[in-house]
PDB file of N, CA and C in Angstrom:
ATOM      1  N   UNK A   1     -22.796 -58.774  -7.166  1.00  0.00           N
ATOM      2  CA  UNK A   1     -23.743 -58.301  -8.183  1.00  0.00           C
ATOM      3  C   UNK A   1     -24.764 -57.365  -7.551  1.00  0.00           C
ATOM      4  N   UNK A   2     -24.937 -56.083  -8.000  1.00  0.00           N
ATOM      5  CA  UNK A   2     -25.735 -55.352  -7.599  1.00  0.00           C
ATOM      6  C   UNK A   2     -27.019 -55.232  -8.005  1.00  0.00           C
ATOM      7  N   UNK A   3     -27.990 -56.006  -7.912  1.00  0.00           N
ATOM      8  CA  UNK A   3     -29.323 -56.224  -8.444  1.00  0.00           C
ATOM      9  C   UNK A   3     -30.259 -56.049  -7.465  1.00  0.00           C
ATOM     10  N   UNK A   4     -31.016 -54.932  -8.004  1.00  0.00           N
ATOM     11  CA  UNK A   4     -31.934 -54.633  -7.120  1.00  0.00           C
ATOM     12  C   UNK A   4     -33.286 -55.470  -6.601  1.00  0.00           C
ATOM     13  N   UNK A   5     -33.512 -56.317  -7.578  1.00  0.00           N
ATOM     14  CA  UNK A   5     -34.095 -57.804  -7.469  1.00  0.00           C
ATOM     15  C   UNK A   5     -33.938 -59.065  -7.456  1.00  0.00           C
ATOM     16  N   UNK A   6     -34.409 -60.191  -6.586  1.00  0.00           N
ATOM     17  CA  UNK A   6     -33.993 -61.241  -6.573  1.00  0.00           C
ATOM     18  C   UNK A   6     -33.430 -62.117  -7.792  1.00  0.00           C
ATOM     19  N   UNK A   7     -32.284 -62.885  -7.893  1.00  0.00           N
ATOM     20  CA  UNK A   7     -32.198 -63.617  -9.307  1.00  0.00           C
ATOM     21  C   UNK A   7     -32.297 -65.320  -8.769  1.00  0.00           C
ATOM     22  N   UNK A   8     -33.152 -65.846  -9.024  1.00  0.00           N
ATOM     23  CA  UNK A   8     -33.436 -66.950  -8.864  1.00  0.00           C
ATOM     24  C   UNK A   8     -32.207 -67.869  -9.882  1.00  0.00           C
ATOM     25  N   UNK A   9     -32.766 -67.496 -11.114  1.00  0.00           N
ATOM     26  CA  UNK A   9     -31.813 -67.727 -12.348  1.00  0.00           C
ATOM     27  C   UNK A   9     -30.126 -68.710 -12.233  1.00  0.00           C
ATOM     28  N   UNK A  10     -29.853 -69.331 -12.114  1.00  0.00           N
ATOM     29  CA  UNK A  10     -28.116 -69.687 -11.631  1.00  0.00           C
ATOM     30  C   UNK A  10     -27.601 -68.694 -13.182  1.00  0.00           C
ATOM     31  N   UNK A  11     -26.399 -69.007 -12.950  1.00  0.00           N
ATOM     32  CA  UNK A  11     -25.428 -67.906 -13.444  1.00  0.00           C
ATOM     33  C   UNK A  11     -24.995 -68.801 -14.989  1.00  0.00           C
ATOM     34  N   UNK A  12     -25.204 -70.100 -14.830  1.00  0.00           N
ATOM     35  CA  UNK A  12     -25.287 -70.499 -15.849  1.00  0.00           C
ATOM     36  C   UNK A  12     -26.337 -70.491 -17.255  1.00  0.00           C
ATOM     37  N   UNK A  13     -27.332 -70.220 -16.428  1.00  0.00           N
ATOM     38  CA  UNK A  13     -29.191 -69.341 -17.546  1.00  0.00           C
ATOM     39  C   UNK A  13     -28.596 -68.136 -17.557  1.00  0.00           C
ATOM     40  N   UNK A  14     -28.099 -67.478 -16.616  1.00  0.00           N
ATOM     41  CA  UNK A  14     -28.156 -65.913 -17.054  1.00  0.00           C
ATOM     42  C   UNK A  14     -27.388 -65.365 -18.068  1.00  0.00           C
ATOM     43  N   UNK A  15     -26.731 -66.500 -18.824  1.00  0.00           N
ATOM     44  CA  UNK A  15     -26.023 -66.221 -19.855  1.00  0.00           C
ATOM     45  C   UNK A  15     -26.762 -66.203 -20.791  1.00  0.00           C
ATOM     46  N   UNK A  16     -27.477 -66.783 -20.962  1.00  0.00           N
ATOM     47  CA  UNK A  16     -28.684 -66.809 -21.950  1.00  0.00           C
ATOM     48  C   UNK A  16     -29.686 -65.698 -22.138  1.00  0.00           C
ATOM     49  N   UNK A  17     -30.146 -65.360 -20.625  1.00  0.00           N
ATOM     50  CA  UNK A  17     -31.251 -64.030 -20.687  1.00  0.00           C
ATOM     51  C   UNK A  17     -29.977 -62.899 -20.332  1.00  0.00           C
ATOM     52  N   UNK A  18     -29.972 -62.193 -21.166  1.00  0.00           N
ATOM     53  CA  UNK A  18     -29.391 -60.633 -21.582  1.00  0.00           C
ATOM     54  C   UNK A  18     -29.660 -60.053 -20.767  1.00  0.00           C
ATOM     55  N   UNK A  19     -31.352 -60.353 -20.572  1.00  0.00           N
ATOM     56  CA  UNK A  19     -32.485 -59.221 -19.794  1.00  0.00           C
ATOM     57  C   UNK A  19     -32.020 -59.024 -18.463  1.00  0.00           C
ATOM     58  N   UNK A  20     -31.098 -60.082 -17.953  1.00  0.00           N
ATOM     59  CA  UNK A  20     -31.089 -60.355 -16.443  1.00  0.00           C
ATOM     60  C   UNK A  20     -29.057 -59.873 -16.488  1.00  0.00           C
ATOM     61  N   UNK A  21     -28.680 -58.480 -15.522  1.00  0.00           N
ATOM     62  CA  UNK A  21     -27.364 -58.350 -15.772  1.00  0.00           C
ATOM     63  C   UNK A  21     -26.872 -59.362 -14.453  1.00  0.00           C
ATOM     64  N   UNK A  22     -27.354 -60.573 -14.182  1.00  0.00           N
ATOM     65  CA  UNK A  22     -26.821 -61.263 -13.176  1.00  0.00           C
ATOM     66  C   UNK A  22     -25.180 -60.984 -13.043  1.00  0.00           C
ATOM     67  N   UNK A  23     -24.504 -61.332 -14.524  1.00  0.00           N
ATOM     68  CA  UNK A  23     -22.897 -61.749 -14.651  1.00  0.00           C
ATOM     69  C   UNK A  23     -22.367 -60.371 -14.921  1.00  0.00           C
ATOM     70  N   UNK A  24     -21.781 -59.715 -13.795  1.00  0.00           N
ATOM     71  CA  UNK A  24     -21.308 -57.766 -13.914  1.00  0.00           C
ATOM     72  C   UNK A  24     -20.158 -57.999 -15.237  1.00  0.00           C
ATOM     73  N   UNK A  25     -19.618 -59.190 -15.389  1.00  0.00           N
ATOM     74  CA  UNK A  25     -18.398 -59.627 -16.599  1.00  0.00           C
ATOM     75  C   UNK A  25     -19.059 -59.442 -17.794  1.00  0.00           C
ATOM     76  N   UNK A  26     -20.757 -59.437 -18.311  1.00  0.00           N
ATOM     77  CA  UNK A  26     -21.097 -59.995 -19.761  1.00  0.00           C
ATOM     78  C   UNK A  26     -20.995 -58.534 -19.760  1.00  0.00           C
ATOM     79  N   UNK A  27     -20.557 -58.078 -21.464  1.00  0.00           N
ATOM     80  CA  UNK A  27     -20.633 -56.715 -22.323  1.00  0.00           C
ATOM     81  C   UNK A  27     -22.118 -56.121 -21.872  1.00  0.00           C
ATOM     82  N   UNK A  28     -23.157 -56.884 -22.534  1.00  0.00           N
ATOM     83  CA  UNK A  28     -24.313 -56.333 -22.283  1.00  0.00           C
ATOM     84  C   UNK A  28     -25.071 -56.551 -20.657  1.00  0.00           C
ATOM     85  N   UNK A  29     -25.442 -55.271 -20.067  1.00  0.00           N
ATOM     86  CA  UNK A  29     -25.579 -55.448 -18.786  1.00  0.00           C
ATOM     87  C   UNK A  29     -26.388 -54.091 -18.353  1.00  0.00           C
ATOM     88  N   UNK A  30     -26.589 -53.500 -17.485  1.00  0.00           N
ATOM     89  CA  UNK A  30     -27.145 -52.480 -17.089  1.00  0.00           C
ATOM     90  C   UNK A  30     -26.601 -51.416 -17.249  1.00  0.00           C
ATOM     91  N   UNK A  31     -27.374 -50.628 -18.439  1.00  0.00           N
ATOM     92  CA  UNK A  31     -26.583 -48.561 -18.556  1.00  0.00           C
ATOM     93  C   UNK A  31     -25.252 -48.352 -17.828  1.00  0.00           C
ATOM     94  N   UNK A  32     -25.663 -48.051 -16.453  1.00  0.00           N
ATOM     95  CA  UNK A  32     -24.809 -47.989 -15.339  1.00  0.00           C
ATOM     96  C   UNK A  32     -23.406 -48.893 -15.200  1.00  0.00           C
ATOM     97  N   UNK A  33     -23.384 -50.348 -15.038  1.00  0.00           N
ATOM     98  CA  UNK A  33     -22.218 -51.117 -15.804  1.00  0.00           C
ATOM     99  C   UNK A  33     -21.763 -50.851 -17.076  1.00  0.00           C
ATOM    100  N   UNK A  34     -22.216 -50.129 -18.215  1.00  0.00           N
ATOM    101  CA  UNK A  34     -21.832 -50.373 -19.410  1.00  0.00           C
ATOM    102  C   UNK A  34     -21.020 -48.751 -19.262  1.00  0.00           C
ATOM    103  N   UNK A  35     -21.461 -47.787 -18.759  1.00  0.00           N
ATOM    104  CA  UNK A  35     -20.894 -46.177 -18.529  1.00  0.00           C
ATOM    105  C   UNK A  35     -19.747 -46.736 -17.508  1.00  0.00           C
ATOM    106  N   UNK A  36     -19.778 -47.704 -16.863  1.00  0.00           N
ATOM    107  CA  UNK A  36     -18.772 -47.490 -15.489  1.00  0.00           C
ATOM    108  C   UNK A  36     -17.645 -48.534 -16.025  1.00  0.00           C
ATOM    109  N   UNK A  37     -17.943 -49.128 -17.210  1.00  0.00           N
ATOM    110  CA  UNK A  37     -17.142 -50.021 -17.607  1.00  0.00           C
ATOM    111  C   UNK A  37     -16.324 -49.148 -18.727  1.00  0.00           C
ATOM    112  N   UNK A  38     -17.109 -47.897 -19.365  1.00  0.00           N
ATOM    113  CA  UNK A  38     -16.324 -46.857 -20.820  1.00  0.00           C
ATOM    114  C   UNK A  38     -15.972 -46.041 -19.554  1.00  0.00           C
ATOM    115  N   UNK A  39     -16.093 -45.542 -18.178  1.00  0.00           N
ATOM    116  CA  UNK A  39     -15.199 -45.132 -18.006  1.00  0.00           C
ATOM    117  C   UNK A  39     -13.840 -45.179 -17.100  1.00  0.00           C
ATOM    118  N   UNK A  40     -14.014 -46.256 -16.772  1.00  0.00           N
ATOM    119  CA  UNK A  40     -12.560 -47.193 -16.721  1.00  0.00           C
ATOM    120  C   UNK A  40     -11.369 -46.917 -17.568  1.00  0.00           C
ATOM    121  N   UNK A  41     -12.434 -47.401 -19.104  1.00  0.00           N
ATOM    122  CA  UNK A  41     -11.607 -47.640 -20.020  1.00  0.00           C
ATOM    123  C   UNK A  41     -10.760 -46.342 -20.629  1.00  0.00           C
ATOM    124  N   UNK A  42     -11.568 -45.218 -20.790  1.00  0.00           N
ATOM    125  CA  UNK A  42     -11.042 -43.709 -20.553  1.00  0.00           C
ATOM    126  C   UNK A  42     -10.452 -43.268 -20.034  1.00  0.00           C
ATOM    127  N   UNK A  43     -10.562 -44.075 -18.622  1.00  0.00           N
ATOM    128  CA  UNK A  43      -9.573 -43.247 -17.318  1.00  0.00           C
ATOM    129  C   UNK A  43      -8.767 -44.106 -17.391  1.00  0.00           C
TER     130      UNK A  43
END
């Protein structure tokens, strides 16, 4: 996981806070994951 800040959070809360892209797998996640994930899907 590429997070530029610490995640205290376990991976089991971070399903809950959106805010936090702990899990690179959830849909909603950081700009950057969400462009690198449409262009995968493109390419």
């Amino acid at each position: 996981v590429d997070s530029p800040e610490p995640d205290p959070i376990p991976p089991s809360t971070s399903t809950t806070t959106p805010s936090l892209p702990t899990n690179s797998t959830l849909p909603l996640g950081t700009p950057m994951e969400i462009d690198a994930m449409k262009s995968k899907h493109h390419s």
